[in-house]
N, C-alpha and C. Protein backbone atom coordinates (compact mmCIF):
# COMPACT_ATOMS: atom_id res chain seq x y z
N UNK A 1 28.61 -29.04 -4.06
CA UNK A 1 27.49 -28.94 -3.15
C UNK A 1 27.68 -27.69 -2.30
N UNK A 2 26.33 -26.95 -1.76
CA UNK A 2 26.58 -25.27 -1.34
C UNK A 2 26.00 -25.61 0.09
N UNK A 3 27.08 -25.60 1.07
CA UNK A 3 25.77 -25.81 2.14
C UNK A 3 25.81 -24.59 2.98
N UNK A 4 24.42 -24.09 2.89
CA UNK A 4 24.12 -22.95 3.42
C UNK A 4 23.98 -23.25 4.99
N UNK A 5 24.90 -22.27 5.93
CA UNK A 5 24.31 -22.40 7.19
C UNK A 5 23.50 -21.29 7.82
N UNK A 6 22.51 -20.88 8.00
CA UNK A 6 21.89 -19.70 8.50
C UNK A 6 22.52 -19.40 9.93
N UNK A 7 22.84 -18.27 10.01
CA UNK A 7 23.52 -17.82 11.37
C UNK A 7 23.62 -16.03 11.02
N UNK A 8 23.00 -15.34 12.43
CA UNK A 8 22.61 -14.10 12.57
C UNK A 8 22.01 -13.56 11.58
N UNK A 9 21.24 -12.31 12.01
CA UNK A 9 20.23 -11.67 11.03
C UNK A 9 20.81 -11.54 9.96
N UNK A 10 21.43 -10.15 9.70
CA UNK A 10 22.32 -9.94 8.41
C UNK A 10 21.20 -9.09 7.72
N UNK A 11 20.19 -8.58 7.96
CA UNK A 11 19.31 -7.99 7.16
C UNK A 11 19.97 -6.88 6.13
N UNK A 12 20.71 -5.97 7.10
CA UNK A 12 21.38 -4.71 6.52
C UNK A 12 20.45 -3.51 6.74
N UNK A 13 20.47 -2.17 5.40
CA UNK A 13 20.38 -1.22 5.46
C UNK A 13 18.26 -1.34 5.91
N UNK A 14 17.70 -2.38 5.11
CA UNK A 14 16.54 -1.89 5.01
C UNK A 14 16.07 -2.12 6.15
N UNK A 15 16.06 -3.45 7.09
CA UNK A 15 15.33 -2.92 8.63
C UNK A 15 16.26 -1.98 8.98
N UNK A 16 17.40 -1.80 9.40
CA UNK A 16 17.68 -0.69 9.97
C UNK A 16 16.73 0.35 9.75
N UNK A 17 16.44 1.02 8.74
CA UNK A 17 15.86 2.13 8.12
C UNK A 17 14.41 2.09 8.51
N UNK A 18 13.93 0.83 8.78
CA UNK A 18 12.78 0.48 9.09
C UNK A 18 12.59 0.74 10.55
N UNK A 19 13.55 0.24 11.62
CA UNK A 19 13.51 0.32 12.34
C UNK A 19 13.62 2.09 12.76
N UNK A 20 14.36 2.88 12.41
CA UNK A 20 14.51 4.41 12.40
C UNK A 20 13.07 4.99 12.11
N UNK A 21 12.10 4.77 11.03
CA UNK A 21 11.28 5.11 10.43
C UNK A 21 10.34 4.84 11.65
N UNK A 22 10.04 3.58 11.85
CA UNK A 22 8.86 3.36 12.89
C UNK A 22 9.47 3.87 14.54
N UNK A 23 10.45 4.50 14.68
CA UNK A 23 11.11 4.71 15.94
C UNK A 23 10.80 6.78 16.05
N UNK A 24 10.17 7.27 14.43
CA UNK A 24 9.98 8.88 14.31
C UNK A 24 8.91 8.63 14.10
N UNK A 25 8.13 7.73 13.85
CA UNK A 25 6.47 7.52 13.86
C UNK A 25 5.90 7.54 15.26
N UNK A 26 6.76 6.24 16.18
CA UNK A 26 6.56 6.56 17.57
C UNK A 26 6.40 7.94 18.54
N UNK A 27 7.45 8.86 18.10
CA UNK A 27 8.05 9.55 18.89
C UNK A 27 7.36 10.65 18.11
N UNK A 28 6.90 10.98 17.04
CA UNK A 28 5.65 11.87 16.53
C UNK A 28 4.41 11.59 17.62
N UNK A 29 3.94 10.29 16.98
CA UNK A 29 3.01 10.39 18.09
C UNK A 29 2.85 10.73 19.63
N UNK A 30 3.98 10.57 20.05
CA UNK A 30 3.99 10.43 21.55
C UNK A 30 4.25 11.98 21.78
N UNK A 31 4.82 13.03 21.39
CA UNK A 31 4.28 14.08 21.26
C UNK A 31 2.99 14.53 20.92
N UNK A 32 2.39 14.06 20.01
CA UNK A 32 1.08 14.66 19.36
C UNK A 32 0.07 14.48 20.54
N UNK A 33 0.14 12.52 21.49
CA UNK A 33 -1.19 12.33 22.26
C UNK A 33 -0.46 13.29 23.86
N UNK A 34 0.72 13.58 23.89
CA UNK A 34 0.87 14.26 25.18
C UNK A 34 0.25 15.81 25.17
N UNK A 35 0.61 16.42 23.34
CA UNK A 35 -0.14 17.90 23.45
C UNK A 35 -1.31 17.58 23.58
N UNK A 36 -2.20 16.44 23.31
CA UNK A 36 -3.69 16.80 23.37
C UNK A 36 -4.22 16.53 24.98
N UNK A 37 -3.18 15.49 25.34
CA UNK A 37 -3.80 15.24 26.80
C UNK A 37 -3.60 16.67 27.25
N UNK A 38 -2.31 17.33 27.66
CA UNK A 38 -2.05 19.05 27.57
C UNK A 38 -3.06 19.95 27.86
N UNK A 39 -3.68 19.72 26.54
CA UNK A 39 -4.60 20.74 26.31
C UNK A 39 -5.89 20.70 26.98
N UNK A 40 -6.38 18.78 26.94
CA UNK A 40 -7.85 18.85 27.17
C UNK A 40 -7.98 18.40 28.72
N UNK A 41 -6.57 17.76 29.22
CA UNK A 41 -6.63 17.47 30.38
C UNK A 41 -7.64 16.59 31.00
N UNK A 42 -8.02 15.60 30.28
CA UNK A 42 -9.32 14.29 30.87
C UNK A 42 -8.95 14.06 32.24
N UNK A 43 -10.71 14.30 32.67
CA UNK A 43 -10.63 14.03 34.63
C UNK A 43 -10.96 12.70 34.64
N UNK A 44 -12.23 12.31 33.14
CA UNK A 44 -13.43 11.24 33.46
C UNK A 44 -13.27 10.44 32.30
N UNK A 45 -13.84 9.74 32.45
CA UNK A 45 -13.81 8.44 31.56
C UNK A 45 -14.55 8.98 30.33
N UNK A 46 -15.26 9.40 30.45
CA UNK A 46 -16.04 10.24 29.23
C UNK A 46 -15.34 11.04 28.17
N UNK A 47 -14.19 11.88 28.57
CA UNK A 47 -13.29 12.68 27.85
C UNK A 47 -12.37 12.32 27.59
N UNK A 48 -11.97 10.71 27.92
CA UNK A 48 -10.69 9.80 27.57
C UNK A 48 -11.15 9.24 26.14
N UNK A 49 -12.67 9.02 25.98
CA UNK A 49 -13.55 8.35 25.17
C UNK A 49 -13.60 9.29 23.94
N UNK A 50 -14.12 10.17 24.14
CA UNK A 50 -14.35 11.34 23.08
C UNK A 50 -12.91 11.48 22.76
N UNK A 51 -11.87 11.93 23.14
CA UNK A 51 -10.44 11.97 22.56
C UNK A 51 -10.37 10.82 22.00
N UNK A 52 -10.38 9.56 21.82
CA UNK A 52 -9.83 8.33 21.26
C UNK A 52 -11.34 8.39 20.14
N UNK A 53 -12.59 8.74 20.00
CA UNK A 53 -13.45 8.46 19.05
C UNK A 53 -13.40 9.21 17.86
N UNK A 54 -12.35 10.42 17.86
CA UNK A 54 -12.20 11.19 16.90
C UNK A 54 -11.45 10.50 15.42
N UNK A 55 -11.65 10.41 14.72
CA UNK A 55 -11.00 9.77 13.65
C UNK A 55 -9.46 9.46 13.28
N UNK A 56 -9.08 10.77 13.26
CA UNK A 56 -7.96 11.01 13.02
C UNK A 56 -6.97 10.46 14.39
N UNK A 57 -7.21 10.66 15.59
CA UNK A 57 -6.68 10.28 16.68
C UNK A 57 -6.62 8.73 16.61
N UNK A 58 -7.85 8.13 16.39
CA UNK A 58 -7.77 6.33 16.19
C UNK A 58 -6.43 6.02 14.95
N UNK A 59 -6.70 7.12 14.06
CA UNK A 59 -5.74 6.47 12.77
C UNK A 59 -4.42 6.73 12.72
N UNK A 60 -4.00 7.82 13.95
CA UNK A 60 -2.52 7.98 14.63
C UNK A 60 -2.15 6.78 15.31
N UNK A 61 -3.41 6.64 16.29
CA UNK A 61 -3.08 5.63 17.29
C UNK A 61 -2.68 4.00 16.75
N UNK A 62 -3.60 3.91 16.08
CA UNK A 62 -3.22 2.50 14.98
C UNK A 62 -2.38 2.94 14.18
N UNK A 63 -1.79 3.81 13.44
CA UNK A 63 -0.26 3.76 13.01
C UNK A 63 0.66 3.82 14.12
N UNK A 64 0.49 4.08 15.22
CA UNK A 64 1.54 3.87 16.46
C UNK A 64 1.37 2.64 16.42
N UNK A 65 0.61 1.78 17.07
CA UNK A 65 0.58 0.81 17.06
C UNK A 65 1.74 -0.63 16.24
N UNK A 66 1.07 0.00 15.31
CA UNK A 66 1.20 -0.94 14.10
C UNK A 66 3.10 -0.85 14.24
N UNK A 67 3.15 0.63 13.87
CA UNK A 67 4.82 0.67 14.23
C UNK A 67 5.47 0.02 14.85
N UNK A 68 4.81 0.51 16.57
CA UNK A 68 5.73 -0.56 17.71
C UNK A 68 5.76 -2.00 17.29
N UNK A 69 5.06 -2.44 16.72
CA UNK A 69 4.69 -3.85 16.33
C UNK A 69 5.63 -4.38 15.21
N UNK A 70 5.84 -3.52 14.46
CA UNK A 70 6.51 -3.99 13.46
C UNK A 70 8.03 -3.47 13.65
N UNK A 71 8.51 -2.75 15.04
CA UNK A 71 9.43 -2.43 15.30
C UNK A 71 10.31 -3.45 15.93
N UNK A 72 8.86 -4.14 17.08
CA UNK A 72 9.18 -4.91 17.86
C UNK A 72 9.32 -6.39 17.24
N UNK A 73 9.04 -6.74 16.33
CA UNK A 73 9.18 -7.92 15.64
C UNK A 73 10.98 -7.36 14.89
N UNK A 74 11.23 -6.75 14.47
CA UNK A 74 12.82 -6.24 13.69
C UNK A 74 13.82 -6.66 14.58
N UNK A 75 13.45 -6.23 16.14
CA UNK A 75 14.04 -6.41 17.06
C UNK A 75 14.36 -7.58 17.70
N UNK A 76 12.76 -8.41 17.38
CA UNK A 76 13.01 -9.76 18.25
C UNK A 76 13.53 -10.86 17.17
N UNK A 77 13.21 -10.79 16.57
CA UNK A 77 13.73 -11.30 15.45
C UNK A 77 15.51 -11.29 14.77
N UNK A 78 15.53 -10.34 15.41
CA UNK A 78 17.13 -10.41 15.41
C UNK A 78 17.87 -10.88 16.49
N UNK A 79 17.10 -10.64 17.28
CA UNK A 79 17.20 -11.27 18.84
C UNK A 79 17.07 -13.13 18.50
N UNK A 80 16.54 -13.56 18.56
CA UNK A 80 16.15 -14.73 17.99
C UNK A 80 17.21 -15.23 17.37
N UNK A 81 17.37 -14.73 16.07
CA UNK A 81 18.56 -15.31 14.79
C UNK A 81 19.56 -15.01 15.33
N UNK A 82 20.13 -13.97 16.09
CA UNK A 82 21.21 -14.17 16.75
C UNK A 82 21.93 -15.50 17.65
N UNK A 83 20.45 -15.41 18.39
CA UNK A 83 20.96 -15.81 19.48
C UNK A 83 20.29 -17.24 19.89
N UNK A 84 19.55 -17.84 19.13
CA UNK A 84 18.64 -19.20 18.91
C UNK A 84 19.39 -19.78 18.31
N UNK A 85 20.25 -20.86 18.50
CA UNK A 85 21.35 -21.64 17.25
C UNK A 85 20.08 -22.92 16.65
N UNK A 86 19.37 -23.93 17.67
CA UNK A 86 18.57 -24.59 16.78
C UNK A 86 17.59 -23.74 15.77
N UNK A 87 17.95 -24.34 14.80
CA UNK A 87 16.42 -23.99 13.55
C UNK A 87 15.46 -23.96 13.82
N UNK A 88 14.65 -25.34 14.24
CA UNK A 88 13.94 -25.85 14.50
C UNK A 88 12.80 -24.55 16.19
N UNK A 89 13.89 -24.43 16.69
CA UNK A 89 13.47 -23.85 18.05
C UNK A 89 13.11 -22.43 17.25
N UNK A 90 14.09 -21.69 16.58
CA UNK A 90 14.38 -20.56 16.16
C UNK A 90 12.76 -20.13 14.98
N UNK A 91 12.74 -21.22 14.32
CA UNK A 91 11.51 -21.25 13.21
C UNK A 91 10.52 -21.16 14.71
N UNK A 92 10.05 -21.33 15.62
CA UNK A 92 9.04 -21.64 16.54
C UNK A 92 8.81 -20.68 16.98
N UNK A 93 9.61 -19.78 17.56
CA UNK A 93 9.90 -18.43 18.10
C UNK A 93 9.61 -17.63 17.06
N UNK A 94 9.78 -17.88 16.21
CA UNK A 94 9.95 -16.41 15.23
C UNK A 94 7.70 -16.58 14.49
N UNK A 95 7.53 -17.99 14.82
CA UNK A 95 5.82 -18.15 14.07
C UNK A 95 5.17 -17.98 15.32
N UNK A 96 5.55 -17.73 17.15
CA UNK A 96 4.85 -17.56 17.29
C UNK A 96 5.02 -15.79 18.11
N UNK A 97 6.36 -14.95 17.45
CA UNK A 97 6.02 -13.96 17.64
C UNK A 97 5.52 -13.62 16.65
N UNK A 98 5.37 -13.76 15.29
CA UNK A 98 4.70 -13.49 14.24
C UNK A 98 2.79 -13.54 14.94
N UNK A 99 2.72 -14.38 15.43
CA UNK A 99 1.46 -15.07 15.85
C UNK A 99 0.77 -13.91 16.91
N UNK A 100 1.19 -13.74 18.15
CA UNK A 100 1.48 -12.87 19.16
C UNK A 100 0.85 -11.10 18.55
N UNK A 101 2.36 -10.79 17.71
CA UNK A 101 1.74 -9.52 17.40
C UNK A 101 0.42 -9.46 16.55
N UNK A 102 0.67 -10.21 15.88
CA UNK A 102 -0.72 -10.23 14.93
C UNK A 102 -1.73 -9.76 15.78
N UNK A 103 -1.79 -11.15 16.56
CA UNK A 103 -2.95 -11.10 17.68
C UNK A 103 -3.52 -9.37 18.02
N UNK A 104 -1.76 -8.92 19.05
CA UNK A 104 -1.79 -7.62 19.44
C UNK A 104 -2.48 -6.48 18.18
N UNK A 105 -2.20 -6.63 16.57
CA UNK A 105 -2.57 -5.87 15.99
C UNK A 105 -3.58 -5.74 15.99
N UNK A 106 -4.41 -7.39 15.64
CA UNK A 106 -5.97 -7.31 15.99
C UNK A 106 -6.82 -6.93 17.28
N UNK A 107 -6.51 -7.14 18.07
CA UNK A 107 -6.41 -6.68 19.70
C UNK A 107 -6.69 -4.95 19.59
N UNK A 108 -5.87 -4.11 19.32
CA UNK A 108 -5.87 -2.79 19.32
C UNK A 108 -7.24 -2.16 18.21
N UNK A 109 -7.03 -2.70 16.99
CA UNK A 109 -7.96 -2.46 16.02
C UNK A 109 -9.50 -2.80 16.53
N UNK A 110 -10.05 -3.88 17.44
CA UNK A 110 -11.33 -4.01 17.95
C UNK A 110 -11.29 -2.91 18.85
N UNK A 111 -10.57 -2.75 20.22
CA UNK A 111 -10.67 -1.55 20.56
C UNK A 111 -10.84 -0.39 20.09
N UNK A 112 -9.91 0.30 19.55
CA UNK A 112 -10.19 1.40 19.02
C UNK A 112 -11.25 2.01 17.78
N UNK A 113 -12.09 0.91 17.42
CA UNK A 113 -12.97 0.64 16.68
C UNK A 113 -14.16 0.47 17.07
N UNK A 114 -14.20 0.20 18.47
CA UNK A 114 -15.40 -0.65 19.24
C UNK A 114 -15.70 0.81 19.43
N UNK A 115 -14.95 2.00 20.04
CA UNK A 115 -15.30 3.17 20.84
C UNK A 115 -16.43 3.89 19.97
């Protein structure tokens, strides 16, 4: 008989890598929206609008997004399996940060869509 006990993440190389990947996606962007603020310098609500309605800017911004999101789940999630010893509690935490970001993903996507 094999009895498996689940205890700490253990993922290995691929979130790591994941986590690195969405951590130069971040940090691209966060350069890219600081040169444009830079440049265009928004006083009014109007020119915050027009910067975020441009296409390409929404489809940075939702790959930022999406990143932190899927960064922040690598993270909590290890956080969690670490450090949650019931299952039971641990399975709860982990469906309703699953639940949470989702939300947040959908959350950002009506916004930046609505503009």
């Amino acid at each position: 008989m094999n009895n498996r006990i689940v205890v700490g993440a253990h993922y290995g190389l691929k979130d790591w890598l994941a986590q690195r990947a969405t951590a130069v996606v971040m940090a691209f962007y966060s350069v890219f929206i600081v040169a444009i603020l830079l440049v265009l310098k928004p006083a009014d609500f109007d020119v915050w609008r027009s910067i975020f309605a441009n296409g390409p800017v929404k489809f940075f911004t939702f790959l930022f997004a999406l990143s932190l999101f899927y960064h922040a789940w690598i993270g909590i999630r290890d956080l969690w399996m670490d450090y949650v010893k019931p299952v039971s509690v641990r399975l709860t935490l982990h469906v309703l940060t699953i639940l949470l970001l989702a939300g947040y993903s959908g959350w950002i996507a009506a916004i930046l869509w609505r503009l």
